[in-house]
PDB file of N, CA and C in Angstrom:
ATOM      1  N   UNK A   1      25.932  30.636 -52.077  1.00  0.00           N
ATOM      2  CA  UNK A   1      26.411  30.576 -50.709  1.00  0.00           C
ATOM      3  C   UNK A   1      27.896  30.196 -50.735  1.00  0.00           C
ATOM      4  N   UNK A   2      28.663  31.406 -50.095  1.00  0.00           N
ATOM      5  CA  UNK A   2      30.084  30.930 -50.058  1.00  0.00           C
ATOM      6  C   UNK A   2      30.275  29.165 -49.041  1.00  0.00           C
ATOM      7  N   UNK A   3      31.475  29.354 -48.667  1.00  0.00           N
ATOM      8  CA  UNK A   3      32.221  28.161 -47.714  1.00  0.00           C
ATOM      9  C   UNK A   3      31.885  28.149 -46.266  1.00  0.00           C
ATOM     10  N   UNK A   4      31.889  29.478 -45.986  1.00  0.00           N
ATOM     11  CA  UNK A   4      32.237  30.168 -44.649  1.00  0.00           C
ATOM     12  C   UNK A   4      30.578  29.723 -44.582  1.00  0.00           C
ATOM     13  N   UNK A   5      29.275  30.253 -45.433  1.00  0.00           N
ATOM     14  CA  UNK A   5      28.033  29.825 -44.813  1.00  0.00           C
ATOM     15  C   UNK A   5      27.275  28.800 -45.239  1.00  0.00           C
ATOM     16  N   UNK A   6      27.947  28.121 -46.058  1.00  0.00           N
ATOM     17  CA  UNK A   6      27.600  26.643 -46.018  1.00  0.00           C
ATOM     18  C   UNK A   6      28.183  25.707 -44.634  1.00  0.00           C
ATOM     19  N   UNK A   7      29.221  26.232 -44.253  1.00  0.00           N
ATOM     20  CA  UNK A   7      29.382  25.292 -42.802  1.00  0.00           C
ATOM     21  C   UNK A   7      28.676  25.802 -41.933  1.00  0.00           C
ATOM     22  N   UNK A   8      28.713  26.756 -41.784  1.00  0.00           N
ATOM     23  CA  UNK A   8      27.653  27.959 -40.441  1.00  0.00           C
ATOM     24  C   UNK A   8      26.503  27.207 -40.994  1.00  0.00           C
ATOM     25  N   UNK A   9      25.789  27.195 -42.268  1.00  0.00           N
ATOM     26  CA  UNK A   9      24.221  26.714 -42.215  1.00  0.00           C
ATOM     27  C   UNK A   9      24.253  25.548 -41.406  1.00  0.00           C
ATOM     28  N   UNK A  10      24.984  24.050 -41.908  1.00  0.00           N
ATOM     29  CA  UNK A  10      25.709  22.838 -41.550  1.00  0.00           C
ATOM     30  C   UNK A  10      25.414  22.890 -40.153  1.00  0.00           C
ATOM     31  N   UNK A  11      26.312  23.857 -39.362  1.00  0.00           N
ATOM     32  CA  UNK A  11      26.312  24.160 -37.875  1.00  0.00           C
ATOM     33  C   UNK A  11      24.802  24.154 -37.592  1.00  0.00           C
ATOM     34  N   UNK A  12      24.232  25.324 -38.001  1.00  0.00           N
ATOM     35  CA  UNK A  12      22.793  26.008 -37.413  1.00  0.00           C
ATOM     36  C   UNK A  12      21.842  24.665 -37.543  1.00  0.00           C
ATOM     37  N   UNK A  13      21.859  24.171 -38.613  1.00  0.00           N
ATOM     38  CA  UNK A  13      21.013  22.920 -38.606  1.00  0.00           C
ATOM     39  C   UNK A  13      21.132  21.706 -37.817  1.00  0.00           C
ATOM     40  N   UNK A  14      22.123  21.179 -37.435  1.00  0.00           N
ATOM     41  CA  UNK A  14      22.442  19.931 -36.874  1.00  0.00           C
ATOM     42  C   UNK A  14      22.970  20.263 -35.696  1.00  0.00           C
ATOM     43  N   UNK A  15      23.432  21.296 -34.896  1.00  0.00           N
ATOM     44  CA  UNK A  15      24.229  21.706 -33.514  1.00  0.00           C
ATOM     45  C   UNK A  15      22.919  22.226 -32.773  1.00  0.00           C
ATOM     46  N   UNK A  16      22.193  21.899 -31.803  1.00  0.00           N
ATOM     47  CA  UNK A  16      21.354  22.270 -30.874  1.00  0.00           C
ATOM     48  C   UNK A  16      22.094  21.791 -29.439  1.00  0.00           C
ATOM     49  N   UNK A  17      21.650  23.379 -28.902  1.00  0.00           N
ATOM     50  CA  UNK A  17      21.889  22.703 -27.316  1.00  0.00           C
ATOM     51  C   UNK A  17      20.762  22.409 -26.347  1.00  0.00           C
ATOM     52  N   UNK A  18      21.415  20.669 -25.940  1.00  0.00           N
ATOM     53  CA  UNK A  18      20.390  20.262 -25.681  1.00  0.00           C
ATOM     54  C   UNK A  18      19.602  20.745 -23.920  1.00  0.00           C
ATOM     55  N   UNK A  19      20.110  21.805 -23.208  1.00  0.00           N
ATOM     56  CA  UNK A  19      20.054  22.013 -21.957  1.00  0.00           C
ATOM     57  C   UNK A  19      18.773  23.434 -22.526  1.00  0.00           C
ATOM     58  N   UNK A  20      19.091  24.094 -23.856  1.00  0.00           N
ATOM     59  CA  UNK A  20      18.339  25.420 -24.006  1.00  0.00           C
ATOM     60  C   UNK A  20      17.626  24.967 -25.431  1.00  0.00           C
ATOM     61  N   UNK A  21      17.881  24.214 -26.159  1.00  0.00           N
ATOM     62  CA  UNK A  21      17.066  24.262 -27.273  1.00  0.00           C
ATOM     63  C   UNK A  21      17.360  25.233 -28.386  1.00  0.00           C
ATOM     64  N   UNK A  22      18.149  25.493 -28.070  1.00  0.00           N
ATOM     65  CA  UNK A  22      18.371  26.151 -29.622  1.00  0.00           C
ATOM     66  C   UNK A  22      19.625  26.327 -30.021  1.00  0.00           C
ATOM     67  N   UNK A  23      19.442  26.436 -31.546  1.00  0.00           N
ATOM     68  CA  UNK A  23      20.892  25.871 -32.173  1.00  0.00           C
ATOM     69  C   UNK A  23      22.398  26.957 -32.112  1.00  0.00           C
ATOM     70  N   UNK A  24      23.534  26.173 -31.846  1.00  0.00           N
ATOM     71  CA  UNK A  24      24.981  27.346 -31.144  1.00  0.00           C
ATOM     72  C   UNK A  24      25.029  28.552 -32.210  1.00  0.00           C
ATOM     73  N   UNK A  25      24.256  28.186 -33.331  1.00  0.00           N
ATOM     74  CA  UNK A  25      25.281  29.680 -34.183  1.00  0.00           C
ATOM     75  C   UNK A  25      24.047  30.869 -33.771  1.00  0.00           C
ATOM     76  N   UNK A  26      22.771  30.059 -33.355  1.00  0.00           N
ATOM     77  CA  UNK A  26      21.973  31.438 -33.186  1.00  0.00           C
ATOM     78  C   UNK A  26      22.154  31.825 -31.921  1.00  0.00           C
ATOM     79  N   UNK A  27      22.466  31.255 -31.036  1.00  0.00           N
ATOM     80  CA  UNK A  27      22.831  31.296 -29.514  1.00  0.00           C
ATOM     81  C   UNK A  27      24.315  32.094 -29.675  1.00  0.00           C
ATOM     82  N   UNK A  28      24.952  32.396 -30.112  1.00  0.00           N
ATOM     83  CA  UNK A  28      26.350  33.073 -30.785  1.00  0.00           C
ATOM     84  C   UNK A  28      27.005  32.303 -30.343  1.00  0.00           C
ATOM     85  N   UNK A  29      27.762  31.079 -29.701  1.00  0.00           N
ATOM     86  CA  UNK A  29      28.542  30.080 -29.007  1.00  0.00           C
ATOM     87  C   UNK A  29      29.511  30.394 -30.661  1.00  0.00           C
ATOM     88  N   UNK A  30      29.168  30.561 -31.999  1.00  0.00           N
ATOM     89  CA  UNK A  30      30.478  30.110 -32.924  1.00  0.00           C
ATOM     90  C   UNK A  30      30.768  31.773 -32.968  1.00  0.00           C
ATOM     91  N   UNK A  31      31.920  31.406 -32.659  1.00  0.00           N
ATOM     92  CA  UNK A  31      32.277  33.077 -33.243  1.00  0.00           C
ATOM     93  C   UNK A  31      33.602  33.306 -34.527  1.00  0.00           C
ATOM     94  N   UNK A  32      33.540  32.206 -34.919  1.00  0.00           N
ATOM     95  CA  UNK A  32      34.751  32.591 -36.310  1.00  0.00           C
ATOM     96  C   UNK A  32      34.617  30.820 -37.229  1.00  0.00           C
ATOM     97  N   UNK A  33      34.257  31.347 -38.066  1.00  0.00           N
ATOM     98  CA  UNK A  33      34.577  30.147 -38.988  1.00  0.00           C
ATOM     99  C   UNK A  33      35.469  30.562 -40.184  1.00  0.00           C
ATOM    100  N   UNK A  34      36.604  29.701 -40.112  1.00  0.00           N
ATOM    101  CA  UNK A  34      37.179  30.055 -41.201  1.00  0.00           C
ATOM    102  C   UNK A  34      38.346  28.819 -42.312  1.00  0.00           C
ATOM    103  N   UNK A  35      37.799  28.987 -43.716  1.00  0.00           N
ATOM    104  CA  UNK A  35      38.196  27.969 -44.243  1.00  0.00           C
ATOM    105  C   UNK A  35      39.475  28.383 -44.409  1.00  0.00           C
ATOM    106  N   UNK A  36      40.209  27.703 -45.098  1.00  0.00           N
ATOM    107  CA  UNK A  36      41.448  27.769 -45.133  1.00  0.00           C
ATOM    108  C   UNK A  36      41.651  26.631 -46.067  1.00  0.00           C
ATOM    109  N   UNK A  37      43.297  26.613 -47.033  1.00  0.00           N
ATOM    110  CA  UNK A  37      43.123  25.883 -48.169  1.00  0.00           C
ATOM    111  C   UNK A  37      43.074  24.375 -47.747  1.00  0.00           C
ATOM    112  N   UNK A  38      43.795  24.307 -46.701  1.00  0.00           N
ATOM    113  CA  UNK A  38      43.789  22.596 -46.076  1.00  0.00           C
ATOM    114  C   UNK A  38      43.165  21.997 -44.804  1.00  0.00           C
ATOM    115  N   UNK A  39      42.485  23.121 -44.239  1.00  0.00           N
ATOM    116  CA  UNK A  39      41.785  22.977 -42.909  1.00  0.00           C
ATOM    117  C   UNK A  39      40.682  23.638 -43.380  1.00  0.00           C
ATOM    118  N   UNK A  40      40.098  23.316 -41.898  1.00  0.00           N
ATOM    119  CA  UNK A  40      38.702  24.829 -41.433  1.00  0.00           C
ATOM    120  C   UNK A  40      38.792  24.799 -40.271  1.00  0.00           C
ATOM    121  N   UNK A  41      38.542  25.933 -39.841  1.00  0.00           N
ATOM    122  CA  UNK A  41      39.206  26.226 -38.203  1.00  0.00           C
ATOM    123  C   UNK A  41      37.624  27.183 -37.573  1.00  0.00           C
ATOM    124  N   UNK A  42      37.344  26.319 -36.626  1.00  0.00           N
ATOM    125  CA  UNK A  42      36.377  27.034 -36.190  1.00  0.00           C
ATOM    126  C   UNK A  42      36.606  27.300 -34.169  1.00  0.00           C
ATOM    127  N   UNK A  43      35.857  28.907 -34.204  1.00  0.00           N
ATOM    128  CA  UNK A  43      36.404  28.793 -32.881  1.00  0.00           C
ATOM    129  C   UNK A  43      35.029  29.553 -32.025  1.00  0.00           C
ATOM    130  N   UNK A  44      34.656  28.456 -31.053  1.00  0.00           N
ATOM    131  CA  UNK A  44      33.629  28.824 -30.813  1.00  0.00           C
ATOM    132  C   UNK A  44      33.764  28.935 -28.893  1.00  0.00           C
ATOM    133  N   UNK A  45      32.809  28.886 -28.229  1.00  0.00           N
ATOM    134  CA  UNK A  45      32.732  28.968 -27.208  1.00  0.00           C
ATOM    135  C   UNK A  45      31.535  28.275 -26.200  1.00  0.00           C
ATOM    136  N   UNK A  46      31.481  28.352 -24.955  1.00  0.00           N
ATOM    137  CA  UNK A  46      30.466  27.687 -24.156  1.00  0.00           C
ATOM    138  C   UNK A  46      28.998  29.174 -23.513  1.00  0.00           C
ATOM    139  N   UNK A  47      28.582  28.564 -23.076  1.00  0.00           N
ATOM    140  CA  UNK A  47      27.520  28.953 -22.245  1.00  0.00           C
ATOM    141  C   UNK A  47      28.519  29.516 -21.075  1.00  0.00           C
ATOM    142  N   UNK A  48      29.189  28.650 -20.244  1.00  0.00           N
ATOM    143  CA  UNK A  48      29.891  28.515 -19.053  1.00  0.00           C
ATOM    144  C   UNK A  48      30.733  27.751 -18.870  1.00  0.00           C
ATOM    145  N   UNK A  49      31.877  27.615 -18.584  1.00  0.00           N
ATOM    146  CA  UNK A  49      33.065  27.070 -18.651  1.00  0.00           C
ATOM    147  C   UNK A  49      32.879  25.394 -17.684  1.00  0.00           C
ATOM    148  N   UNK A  50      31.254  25.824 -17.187  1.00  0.00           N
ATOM    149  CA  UNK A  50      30.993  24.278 -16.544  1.00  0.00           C
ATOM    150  C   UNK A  50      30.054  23.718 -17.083  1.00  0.00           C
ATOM    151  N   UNK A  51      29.754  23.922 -18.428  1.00  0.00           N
ATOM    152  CA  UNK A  51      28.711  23.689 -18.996  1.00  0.00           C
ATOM    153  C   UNK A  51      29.178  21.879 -19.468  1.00  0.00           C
ATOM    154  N   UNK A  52      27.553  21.057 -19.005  1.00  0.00           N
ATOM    155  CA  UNK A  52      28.309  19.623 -19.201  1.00  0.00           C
ATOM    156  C   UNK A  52      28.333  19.323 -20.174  1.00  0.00           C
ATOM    157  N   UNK A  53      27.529  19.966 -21.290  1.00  0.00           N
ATOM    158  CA  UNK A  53      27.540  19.258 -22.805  1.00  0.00           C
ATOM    159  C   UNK A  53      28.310  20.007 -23.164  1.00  0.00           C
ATOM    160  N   UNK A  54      29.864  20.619 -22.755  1.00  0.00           N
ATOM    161  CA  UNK A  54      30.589  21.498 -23.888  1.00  0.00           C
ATOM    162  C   UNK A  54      31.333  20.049 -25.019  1.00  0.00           C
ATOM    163  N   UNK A  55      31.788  19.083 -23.862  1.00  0.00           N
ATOM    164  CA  UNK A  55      32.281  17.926 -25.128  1.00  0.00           C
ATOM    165  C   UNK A  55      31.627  17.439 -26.140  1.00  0.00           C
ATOM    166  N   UNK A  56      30.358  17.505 -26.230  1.00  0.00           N
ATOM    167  CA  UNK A  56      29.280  16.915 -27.177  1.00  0.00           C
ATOM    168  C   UNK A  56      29.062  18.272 -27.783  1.00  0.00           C
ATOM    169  N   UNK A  57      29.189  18.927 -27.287  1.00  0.00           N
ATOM    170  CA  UNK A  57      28.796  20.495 -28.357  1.00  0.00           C
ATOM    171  C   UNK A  57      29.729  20.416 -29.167  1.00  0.00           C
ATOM    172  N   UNK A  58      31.092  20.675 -28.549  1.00  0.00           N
ATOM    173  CA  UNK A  58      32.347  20.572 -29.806  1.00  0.00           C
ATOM    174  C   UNK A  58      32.095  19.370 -30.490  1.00  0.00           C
ATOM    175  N   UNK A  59      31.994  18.648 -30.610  1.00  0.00           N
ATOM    176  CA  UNK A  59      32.241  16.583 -31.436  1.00  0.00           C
ATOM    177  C   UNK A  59      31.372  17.206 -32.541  1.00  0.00           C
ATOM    178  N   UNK A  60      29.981  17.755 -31.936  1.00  0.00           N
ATOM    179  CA  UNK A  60      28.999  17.914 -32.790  1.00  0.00           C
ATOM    180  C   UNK A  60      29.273  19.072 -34.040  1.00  0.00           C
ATOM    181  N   UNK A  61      29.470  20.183 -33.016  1.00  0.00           N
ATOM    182  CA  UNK A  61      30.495  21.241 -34.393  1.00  0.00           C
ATOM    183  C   UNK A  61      30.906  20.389 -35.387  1.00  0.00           C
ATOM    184  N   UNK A  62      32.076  19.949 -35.036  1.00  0.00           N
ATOM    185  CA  UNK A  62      33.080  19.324 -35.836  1.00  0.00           C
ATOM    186  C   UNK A  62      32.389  18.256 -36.655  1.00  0.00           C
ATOM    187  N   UNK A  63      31.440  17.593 -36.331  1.00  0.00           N
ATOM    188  CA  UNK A  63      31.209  16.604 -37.464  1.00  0.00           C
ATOM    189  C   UNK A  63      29.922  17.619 -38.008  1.00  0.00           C
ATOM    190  N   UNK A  64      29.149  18.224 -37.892  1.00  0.00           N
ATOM    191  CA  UNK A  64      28.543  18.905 -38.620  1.00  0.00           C
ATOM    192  C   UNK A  64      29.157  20.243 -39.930  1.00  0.00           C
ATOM    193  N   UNK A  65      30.438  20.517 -39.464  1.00  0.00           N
ATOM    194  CA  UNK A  65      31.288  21.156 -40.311  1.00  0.00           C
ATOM    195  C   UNK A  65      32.118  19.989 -41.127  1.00  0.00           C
ATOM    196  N   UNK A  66      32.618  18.977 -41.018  1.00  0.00           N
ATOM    197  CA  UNK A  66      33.076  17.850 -41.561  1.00  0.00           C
ATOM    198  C   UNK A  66      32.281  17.210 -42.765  1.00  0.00           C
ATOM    199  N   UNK A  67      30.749  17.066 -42.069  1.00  0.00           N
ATOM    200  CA  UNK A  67      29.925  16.802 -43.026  1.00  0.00           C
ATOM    201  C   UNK A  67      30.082  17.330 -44.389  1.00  0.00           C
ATOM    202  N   UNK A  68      30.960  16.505 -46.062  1.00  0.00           N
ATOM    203  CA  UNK A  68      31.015  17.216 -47.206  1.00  0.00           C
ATOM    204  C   UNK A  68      32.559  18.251 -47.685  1.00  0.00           C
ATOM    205  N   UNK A  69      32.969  18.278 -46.551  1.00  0.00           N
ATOM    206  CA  UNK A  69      34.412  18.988 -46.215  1.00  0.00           C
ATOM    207  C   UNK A  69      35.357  18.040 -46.456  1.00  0.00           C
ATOM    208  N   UNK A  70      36.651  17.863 -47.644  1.00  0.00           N
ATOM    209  CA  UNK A  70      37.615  16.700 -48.182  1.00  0.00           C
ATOM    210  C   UNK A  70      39.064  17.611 -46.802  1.00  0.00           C
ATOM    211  N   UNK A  71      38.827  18.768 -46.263  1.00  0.00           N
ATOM    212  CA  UNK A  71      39.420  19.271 -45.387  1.00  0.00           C
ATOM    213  C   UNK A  71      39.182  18.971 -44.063  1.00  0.00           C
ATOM    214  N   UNK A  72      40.694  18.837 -43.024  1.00  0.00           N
ATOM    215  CA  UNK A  72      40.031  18.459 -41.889  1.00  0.00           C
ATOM    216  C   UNK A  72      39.322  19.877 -41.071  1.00  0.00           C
ATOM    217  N   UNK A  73      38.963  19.139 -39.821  1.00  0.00           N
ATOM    218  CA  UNK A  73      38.216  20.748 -39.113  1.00  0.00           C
ATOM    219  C   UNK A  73      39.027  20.814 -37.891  1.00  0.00           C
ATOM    220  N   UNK A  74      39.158  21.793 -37.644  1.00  0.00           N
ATOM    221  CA  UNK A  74      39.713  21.930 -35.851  1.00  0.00           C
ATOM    222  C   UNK A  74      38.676  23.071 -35.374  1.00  0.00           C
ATOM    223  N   UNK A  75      37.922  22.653 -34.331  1.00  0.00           N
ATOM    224  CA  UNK A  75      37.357  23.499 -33.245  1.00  0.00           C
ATOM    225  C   UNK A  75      38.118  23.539 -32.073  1.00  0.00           C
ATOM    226  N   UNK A  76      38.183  24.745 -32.174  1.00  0.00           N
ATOM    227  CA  UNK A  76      39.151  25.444 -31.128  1.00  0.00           C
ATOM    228  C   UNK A  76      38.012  26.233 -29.961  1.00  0.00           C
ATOM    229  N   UNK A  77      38.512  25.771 -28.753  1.00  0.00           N
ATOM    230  CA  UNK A  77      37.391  26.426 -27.529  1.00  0.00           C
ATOM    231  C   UNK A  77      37.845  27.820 -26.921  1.00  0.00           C
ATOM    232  N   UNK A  78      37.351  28.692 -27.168  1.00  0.00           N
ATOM    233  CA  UNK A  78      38.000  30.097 -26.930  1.00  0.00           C
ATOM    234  C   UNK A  78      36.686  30.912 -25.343  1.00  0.00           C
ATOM    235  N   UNK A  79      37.810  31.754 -24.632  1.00  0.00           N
ATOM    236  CA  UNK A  79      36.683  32.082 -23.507  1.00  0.00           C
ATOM    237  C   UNK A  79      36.808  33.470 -23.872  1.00  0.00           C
ATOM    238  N   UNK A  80      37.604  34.147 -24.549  1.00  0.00           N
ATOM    239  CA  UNK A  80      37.582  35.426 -24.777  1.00  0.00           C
ATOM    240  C   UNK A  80      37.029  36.037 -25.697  1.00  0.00           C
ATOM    241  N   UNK A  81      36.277  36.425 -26.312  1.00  0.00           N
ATOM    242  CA  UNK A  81      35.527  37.216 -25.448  1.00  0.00           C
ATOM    243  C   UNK A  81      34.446  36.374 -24.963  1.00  0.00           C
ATOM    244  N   UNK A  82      34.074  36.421 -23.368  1.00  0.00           N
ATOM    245  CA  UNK A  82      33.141  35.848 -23.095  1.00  0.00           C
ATOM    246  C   UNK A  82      32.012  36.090 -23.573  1.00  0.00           C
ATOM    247  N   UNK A  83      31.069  34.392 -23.211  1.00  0.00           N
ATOM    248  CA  UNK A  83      29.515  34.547 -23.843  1.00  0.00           C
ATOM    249  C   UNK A  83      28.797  35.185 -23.331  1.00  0.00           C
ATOM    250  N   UNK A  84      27.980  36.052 -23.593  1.00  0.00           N
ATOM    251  CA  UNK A  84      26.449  37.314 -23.129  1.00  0.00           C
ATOM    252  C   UNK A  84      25.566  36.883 -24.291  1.00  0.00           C
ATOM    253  N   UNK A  85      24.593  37.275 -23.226  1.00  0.00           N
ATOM    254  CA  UNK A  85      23.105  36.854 -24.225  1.00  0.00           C
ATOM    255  C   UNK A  85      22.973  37.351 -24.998  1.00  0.00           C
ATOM    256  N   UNK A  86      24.132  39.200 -25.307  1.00  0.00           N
ATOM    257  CA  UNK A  86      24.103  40.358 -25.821  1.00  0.00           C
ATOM    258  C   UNK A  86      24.144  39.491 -27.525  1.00  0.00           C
ATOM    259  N   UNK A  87      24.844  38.240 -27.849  1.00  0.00           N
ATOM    260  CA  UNK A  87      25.459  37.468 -28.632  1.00  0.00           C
ATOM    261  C   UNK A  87      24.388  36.529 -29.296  1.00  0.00           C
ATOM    262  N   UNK A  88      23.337  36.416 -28.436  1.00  0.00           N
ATOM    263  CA  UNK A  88      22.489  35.804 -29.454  1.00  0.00           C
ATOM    264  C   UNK A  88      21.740  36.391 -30.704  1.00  0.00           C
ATOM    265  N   UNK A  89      20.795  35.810 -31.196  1.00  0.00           N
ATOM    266  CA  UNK A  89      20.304  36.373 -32.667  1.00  0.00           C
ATOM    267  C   UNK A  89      19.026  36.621 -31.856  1.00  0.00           C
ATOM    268  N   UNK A  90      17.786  37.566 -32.926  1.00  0.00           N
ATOM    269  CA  UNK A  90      16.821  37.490 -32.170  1.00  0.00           C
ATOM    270  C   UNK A  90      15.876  36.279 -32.185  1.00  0.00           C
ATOM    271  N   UNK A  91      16.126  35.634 -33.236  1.00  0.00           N
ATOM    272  CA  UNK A  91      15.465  34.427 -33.148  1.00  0.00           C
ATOM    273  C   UNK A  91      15.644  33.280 -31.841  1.00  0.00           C
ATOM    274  N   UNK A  92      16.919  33.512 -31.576  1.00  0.00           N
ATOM    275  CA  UNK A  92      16.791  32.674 -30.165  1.00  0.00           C
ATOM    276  C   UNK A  92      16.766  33.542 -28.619  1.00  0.00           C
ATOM    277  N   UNK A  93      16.503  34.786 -28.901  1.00  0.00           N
ATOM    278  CA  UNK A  93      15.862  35.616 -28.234  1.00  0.00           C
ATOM    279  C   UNK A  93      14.516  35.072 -27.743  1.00  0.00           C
ATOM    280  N   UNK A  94      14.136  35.236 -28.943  1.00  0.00           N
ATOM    281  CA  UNK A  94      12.439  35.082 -29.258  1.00  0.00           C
ATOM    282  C   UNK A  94      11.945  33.879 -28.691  1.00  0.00           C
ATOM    283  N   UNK A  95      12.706  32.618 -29.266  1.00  0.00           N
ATOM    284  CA  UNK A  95      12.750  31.261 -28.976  1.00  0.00           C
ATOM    285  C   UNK A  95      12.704  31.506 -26.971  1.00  0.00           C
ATOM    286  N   UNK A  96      13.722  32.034 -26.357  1.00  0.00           N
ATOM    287  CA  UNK A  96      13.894  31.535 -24.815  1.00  0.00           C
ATOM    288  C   UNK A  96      12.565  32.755 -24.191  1.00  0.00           C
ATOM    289  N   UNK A  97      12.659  33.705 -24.794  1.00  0.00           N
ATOM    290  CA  UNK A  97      11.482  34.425 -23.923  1.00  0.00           C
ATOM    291  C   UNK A  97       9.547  33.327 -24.327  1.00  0.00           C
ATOM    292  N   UNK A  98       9.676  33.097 -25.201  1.00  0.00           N
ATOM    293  CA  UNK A  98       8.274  31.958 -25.156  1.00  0.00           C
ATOM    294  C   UNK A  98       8.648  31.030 -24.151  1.00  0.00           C
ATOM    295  N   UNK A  99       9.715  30.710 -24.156  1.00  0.00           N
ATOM    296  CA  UNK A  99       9.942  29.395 -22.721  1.00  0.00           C
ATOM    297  C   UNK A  99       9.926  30.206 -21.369  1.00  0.00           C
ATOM    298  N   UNK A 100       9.554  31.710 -21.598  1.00  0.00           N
ATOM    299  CA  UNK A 100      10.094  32.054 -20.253  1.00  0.00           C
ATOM    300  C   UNK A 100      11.357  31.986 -19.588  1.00  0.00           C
ATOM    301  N   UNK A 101      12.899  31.952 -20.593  1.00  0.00           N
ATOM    302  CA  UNK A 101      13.743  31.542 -19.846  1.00  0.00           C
ATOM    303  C   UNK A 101      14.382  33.018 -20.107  1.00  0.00           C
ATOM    304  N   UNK A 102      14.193  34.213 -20.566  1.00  0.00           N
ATOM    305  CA  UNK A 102      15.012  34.848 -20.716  1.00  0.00           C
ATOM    306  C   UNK A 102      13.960  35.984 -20.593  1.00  0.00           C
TER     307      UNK A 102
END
């Protein structure tokens, strides 16, 4: 496993949102991770630009990509391209239609 999906795993495991239940990288919220020789720069996005856990979503990124990393991290909050469900995986497809939410 390269860099790039050892932090994405990092992410997928420890980042859940807590309003939908399932974790941001399968929900597509990360859309670029990228190491770099003295950083890692990740740039992800919200549900909705009024979404109340976006501050605890980012903290959480960031220390879940931090976790093992001697590099710092910057999560960067990006709205372009906006989020669509088109963006999730099917696993959290799968996941919101058993809840009936999708």
């Amino acid at each position: 496993m390269n860099q790039k999906e050892q932090i994405q795993e990092r992410v997928r495991q420890q980042v859940i949102d807590p309003e939908i239940g399932v974790n941001v990288v399968d929900l597509g919220l990360i859309y670029e991770i990228r190491p770099e020789e003295d950083r890692v720069v990740i740039k992800m996005t919200l549900t909705s630009p009024g979404c109340p856990y976006g501050d605890k979503l980012i903290r959480d990124v960031k220390g879940a990509a931090q976790a093992g990393e001697e590099r710092s991290v910057e999560v960067e909050l990006v709205w372009d391209p906006p989020w669509s469900k088109e963006r999730m995986s099917q696993a959290a497809r799968d996941h919101l239609m058993f809840f009936g939410a999708f």
